[in-house]
C-alpha atoms as a PDB file:
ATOM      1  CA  UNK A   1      82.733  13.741 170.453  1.00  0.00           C
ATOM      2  CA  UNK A   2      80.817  15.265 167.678  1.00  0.00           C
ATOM      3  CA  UNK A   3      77.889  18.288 167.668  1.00  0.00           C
ATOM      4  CA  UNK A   4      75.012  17.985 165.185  1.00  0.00           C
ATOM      5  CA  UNK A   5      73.155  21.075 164.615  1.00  0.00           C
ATOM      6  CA  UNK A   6      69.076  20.843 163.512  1.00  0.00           C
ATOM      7  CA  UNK A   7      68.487  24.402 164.180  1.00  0.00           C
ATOM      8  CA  UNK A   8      70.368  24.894 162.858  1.00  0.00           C
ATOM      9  CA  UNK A   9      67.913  18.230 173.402  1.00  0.00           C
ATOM     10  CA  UNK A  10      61.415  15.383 188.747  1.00  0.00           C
ATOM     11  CA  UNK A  11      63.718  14.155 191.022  1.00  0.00           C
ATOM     12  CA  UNK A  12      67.413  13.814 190.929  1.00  0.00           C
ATOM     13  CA  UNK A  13      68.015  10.103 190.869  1.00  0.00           C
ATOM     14  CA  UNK A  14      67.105   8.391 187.111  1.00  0.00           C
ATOM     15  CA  UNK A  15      63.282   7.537 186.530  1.00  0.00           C
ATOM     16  CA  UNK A  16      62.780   3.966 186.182  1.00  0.00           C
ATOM     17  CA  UNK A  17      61.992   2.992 182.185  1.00  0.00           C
ATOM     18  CA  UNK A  18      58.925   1.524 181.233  1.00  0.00           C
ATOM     19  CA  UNK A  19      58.687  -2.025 179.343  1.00  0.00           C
ATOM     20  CA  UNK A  20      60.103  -2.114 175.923  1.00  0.00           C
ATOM     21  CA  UNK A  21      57.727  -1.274 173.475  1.00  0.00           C
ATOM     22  CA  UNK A  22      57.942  -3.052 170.075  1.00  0.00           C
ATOM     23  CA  UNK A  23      60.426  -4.743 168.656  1.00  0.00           C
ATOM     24  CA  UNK A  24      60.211  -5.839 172.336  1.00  0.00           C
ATOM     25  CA  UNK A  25      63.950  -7.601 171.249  1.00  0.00           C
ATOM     26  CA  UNK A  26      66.695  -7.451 169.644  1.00  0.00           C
ATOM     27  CA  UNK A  27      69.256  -4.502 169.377  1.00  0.00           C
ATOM     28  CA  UNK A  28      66.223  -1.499 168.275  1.00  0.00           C
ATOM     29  CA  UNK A  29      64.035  -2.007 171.257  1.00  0.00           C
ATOM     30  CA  UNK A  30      63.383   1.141 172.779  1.00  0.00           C
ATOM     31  CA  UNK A  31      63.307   1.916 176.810  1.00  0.00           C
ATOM     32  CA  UNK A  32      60.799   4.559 176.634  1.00  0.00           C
ATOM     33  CA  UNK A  33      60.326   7.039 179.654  1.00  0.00           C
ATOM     34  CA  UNK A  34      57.532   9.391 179.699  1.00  0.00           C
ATOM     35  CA  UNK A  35      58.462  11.988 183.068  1.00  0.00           C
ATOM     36  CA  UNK A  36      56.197  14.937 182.065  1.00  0.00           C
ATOM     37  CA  UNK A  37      56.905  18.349 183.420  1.00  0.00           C
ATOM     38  CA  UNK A  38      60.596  18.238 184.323  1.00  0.00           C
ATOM     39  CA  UNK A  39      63.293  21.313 185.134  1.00  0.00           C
ATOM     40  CA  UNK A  40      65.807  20.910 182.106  1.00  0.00           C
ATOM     41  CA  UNK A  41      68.712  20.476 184.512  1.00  0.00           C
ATOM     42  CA  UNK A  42      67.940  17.108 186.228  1.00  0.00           C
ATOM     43  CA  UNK A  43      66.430  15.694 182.687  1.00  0.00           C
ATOM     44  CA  UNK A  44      70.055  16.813 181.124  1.00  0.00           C
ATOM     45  CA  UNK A  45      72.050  15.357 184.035  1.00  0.00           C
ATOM     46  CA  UNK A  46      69.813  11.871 183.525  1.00  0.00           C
ATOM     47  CA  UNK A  47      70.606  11.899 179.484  1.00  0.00           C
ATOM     48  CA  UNK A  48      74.596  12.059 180.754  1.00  0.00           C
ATOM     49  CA  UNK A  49      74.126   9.193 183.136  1.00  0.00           C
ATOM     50  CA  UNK A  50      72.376   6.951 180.572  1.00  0.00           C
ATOM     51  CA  UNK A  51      74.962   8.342 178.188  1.00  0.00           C
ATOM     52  CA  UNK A  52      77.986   7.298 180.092  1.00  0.00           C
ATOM     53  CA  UNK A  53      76.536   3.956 181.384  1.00  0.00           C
ATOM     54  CA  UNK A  54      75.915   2.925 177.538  1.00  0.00           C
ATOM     55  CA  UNK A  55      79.111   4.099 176.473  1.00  0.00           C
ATOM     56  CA  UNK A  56      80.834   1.915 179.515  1.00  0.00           C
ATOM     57  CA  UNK A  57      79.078  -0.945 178.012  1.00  0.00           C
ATOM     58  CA  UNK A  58      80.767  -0.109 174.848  1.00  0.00           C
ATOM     59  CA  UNK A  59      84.018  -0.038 176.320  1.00  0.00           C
ATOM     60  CA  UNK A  60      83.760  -3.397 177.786  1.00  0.00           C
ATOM     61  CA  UNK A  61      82.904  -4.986 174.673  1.00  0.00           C
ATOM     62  CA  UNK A  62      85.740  -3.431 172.687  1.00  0.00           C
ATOM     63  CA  UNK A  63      87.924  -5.276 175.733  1.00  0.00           C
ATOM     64  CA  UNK A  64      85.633  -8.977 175.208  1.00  0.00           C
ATOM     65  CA  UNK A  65      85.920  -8.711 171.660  1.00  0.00           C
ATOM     66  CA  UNK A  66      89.585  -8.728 172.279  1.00  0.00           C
ATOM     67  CA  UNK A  67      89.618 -11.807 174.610  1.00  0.00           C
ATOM     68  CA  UNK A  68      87.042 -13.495 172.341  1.00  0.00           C
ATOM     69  CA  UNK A  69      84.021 -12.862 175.130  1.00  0.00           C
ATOM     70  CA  UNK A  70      80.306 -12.363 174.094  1.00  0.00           C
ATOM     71  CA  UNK A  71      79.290  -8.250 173.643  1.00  0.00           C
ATOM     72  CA  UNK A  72      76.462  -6.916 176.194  1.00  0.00           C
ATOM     73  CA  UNK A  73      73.769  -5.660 174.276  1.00  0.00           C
ATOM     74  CA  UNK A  74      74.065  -2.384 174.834  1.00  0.00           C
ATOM     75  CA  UNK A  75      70.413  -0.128 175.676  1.00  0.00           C
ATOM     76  CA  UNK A  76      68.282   2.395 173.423  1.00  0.00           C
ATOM     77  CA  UNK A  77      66.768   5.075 175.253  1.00  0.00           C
ATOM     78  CA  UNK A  78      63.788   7.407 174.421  1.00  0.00           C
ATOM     79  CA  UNK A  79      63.223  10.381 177.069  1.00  0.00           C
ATOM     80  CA  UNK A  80      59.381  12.181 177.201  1.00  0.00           C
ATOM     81  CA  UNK A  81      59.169  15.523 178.525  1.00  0.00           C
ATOM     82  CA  UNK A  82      58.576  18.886 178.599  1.00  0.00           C
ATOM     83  CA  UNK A  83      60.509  22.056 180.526  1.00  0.00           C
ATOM     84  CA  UNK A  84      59.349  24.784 182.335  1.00  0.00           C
ATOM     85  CA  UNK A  85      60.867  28.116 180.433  1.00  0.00           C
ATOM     86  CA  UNK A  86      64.336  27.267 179.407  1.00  0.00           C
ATOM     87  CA  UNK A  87      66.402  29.009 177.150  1.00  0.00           C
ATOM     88  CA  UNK A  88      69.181  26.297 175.922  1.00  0.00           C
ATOM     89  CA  UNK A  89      72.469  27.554 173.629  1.00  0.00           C
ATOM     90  CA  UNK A  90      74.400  24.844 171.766  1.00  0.00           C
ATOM     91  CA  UNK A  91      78.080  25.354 171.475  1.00  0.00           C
ATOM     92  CA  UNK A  92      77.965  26.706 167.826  1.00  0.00           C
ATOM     93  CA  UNK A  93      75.453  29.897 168.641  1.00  0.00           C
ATOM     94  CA  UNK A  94      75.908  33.130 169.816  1.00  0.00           C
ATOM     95  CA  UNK A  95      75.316  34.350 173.785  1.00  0.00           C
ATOM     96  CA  UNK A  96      73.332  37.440 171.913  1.00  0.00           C
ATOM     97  CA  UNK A  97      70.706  35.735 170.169  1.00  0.00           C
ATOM     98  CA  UNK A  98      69.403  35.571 173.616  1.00  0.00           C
ATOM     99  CA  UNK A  99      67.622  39.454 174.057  1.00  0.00           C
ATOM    100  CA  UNK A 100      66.891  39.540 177.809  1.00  0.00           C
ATOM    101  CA  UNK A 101      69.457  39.958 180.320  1.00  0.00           C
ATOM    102  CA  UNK A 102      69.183  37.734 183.645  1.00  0.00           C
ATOM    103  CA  UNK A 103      66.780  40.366 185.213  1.00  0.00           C
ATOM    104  CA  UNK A 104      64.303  40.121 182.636  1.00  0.00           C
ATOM    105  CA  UNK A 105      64.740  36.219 182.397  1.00  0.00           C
ATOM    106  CA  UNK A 106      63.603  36.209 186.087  1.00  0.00           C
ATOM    107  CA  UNK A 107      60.765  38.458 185.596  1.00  0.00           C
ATOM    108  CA  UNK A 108      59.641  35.928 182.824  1.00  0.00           C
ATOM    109  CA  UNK A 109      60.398  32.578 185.125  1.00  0.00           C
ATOM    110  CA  UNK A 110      62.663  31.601 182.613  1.00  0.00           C
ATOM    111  CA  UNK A 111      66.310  30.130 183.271  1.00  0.00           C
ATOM    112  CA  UNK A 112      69.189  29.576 180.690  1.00  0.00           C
ATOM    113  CA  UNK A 113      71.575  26.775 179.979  1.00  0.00           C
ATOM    114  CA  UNK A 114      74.728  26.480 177.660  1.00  0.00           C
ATOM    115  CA  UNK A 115      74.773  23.095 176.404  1.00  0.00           C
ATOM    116  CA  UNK A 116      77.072  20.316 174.200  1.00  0.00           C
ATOM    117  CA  UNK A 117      74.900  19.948 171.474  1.00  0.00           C
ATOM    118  CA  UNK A 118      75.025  21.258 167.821  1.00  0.00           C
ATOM    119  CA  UNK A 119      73.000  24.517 166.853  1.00  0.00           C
ATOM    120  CA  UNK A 120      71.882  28.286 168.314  1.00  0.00           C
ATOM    121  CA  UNK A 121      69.418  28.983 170.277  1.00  0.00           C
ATOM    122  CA  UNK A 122      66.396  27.798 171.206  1.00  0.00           C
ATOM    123  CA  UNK A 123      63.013  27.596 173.543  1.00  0.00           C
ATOM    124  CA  UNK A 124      61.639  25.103 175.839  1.00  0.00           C
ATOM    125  CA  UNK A 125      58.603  25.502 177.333  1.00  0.00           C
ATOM    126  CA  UNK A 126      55.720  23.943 178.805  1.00  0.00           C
ATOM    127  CA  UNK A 127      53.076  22.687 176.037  1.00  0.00           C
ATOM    128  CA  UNK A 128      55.889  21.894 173.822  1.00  0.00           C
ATOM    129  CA  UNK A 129      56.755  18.110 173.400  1.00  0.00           C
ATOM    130  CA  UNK A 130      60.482  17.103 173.832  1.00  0.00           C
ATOM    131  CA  UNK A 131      61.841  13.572 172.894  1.00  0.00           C
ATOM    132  CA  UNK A 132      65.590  12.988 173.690  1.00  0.00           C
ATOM    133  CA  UNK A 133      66.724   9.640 172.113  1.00  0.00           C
ATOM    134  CA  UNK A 134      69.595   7.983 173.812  1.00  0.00           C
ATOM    135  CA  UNK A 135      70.428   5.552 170.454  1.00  0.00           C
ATOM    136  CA  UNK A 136      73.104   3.405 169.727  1.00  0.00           C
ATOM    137  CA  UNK A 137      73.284   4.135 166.199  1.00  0.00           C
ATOM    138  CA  UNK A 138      75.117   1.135 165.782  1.00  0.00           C
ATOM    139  CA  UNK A 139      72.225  -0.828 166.897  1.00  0.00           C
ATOM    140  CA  UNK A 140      70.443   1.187 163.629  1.00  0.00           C
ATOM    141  CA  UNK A 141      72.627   2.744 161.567  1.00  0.00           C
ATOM    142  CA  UNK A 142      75.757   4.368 162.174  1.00  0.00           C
ATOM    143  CA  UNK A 143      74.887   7.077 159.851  1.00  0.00           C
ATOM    144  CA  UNK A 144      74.037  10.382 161.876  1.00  0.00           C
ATOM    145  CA  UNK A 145      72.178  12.016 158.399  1.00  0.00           C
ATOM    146  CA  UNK A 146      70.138   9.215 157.984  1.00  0.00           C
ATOM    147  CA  UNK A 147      69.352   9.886 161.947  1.00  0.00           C
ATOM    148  CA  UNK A 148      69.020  13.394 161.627  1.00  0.00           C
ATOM    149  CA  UNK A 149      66.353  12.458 158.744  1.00  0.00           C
ATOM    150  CA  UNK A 150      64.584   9.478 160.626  1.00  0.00           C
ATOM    151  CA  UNK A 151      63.612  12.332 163.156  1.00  0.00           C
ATOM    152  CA  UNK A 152      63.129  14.521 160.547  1.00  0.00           C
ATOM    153  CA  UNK A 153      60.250  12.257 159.213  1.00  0.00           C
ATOM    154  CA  UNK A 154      58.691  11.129 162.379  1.00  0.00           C
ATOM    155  CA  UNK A 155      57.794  14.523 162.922  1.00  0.00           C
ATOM    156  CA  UNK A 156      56.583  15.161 159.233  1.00  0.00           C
ATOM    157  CA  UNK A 157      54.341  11.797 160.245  1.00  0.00           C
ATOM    158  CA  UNK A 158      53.211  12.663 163.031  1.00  0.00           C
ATOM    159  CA  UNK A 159      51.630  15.659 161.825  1.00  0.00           C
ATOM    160  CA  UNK A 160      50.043  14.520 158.777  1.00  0.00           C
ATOM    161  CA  UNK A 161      47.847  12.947 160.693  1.00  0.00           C
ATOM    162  CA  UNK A 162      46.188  16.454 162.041  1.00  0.00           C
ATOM    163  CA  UNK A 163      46.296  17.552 158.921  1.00  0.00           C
ATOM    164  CA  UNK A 164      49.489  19.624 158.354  1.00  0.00           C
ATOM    165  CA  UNK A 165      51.485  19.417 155.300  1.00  0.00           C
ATOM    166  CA  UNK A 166      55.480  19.385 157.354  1.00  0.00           C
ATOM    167  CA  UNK A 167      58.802  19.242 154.921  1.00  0.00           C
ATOM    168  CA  UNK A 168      62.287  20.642 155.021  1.00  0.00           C
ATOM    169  CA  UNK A 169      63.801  23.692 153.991  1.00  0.00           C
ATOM    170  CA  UNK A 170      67.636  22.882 152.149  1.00  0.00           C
ATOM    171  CA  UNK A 171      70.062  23.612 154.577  1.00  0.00           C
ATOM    172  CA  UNK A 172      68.077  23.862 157.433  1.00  0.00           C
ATOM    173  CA  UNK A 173      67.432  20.895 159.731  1.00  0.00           C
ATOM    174  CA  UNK A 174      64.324  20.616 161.235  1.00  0.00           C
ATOM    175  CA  UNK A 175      60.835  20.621 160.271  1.00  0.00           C
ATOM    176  CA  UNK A 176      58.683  23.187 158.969  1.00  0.00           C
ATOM    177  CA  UNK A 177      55.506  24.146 157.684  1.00  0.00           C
ATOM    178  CA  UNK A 178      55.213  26.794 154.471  1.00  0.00           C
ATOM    179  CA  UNK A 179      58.434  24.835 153.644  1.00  0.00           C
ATOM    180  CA  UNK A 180      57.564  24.734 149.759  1.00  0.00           C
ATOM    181  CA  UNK A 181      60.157  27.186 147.333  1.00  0.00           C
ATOM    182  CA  UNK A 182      58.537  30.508 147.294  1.00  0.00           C
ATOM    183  CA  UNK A 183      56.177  29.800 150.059  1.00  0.00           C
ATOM    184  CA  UNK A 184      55.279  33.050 151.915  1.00  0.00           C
ATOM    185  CA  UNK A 185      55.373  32.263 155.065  1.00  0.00           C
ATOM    186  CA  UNK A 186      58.172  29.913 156.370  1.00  0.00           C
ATOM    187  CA  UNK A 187      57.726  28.621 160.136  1.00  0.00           C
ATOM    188  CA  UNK A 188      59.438  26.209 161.998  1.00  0.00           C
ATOM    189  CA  UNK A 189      56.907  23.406 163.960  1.00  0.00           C
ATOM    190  CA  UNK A 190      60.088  21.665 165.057  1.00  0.00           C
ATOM    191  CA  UNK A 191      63.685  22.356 166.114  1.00  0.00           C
ATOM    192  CA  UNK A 192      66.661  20.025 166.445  1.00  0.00           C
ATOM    193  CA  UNK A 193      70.014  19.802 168.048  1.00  0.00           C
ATOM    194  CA  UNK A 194      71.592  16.776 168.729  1.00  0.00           C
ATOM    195  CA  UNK A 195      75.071  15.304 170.110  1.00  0.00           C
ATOM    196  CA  UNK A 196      76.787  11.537 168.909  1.00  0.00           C
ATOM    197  CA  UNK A 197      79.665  10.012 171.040  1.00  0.00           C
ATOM    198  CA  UNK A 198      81.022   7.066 169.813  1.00  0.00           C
ATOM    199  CA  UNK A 199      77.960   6.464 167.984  1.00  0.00           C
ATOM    200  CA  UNK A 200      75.556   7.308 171.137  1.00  0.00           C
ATOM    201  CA  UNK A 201      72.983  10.090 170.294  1.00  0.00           C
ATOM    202  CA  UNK A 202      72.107  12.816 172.712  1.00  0.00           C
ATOM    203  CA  UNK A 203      69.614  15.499 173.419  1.00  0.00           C
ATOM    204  CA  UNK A 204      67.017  15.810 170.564  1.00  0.00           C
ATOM    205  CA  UNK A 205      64.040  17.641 168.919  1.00  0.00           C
ATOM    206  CA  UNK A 206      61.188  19.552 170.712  1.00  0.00           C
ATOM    207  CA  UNK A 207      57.829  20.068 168.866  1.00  0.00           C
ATOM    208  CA  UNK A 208      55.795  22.620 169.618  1.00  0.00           C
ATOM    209  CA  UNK A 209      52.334  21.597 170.341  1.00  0.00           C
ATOM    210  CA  UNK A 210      50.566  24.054 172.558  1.00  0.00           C
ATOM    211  CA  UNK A 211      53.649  26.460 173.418  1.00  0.00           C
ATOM    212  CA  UNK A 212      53.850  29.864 174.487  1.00  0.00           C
ATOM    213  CA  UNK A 213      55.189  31.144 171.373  1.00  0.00           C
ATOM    214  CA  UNK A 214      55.890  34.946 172.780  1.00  0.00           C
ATOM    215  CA  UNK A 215      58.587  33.309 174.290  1.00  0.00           C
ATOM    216  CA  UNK A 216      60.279  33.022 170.563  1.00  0.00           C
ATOM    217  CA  UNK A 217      60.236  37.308 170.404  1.00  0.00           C
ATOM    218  CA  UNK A 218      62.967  37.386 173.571  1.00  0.00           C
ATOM    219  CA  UNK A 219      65.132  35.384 171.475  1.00  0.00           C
ATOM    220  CA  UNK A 220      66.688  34.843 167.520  1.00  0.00           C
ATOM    221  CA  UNK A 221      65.709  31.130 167.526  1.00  0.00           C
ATOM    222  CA  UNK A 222      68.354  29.016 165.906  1.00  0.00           C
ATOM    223  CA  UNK A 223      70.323  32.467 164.589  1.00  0.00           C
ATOM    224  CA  UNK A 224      67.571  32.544 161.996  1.00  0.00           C
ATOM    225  CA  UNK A 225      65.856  35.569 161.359  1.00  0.00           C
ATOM    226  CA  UNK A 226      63.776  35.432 158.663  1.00  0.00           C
ATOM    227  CA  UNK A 227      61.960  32.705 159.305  1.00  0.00           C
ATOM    228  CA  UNK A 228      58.401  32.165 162.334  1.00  0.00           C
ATOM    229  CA  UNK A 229      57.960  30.084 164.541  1.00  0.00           C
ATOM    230  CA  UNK A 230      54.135  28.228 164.647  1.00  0.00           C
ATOM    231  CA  UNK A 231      52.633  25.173 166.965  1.00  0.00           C
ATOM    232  CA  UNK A 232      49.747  22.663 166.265  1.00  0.00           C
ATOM    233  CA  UNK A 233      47.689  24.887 168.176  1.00  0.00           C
ATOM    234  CA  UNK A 234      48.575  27.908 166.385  1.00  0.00           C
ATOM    235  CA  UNK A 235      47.888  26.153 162.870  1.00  0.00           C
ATOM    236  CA  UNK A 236      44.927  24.257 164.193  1.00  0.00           C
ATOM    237  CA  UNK A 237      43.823  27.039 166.784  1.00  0.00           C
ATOM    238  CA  UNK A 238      42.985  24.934 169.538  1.00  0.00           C
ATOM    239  CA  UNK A 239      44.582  23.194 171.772  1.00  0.00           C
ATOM    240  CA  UNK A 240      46.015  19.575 171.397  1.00  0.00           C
ATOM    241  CA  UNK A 241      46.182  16.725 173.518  1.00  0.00           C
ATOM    242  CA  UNK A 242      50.275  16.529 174.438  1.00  0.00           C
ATOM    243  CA  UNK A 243      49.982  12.922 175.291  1.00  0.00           C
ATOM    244  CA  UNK A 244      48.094  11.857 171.766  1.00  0.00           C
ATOM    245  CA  UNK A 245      51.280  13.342 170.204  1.00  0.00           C
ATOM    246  CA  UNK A 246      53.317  11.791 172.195  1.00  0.00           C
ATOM    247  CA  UNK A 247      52.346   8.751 171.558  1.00  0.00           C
ATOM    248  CA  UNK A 248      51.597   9.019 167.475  1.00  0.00           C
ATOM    249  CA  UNK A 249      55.547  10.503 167.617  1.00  0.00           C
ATOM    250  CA  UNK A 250      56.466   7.469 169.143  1.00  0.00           C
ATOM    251  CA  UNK A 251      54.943   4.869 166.352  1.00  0.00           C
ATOM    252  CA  UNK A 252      56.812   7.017 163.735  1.00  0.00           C
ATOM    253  CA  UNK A 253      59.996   7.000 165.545  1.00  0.00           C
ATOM    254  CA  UNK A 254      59.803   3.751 166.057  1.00  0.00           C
ATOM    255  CA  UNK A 255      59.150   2.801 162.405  1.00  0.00           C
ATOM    256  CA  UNK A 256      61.594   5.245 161.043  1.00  0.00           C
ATOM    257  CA  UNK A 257      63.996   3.957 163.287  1.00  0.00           C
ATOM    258  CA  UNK A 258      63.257   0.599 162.069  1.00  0.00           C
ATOM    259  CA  UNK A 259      63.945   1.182 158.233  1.00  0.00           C
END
């Protein structure tokens, strides 16, 4: 079991996934499931059902290949959501990056999960697009920089086309805006944090699109503190349509994926 640091990812039974959407076949189709406003637990407890289901399928192959049997194709997932106020800390960070004790995380209707992926701290929050990929990078790649950079990229895709001028910073995953070598004003659009089990990806990245950034101040996002945190509709400043980002993400991942 391996942790990947980029900060450096409704109801209780699974939601049922959507159609493929292109490649409709072959090993890089992608289950997508869009399930809007979820609580953070339920959506994490769905990502370690699909995660253990896939990985069973793995399992049985190893024992088919053995025997000489035909391998099940094994699934790609790609979870849509966002969170109500959730603090999440991966299993590298540190407990007091988070500045509000559980008092003042109930006063701001926020709740707070240690998790298994790579990375510090971060924020979740409504208005902020999450995508949790469920890969089997050996339907790709099984190469979890090239990953890390194919989600990298989307991102920087996606918001090229409003406009914004995204890159990376050395050293730290993610994407950011005022990214450049001397740039003023570094500030992170996007944060990352992922986990790979026998090749099978977990948790993800979370954009920030029309997020409550005051929610950043109770915390040191990512253990970094030199650095901002912005949103499209901070750099645009107005609002943007979650669902039209959603969906432009989803072409790039796709064709990043796909390379």
């Amino acid at each position: 079991m391996e942790v990947y640091s980029a900060c450096v990812v409704p109801a209780s039974a699974p939601v049922p996934a959507e159609a493929p959407i292109a490649p409709a076949t072959g090993h890089h189709a992608l289950l997508v499931q869009r399930l809007g406003l979820v609580p953070y637990q339920p959506t994490w407890d769905l990502q370690e059902r699909l995660l253990a289901d896939t990985l069973a399928i793995k399992a049985a192959n190893r024992q088919a290949e053995a025997t000489g049997q035909p391998a099940q194709p094994t699934p790609n997932y790609l979870l849509f959501c966002q969170h109500p106020p959730t603090y999440t800390l991966g299993k590298s960070g540190k407990p007091e990056h988070l500045l509000l004790d559980e008092t003042a995380l109930a006063a701001h209707g926020a709740t707070f999960h240690r998790i298994n992926r790579g990375g510090d701290i971060t924020f979740h929050g409504p208005g902020q697009l999450v995508a949790y990929p469920l890969l089997d990078l050996e339907n790709f790649r099984p190469d979890i920089h090239w990953y890390l950079r194919a989600l990298e990229e989307a991102v920087i895709q996606t918001l090229a086309e409003y406009g914004l001028r995204a890159g990376r910073i050395a050293g730290l995953t993610g994407v950011w805006l005022g990214w450049e070598a001397g740039a003023a004003n570094p500030r992170k659009i996007c944060a990352m944090g992922v986990r790979c089990s026998r090749w099978v990806t977990l948790h993800g990245l979370a954009l920030n699109v029309n997020t409550d950034l005051s929610y950043f101040s109770y915390i040191v996002p990512c253990g970094i503190t030199d650095k901002a945190v912005t949103s499209l509709q901070a750099e645009l400043g107005h609002p943007v349509a979650i669902e039209d980002v959603q969906e432009r993400l989803l072409a790039h991942l796709q064709t990043q994926l796909a390379s």
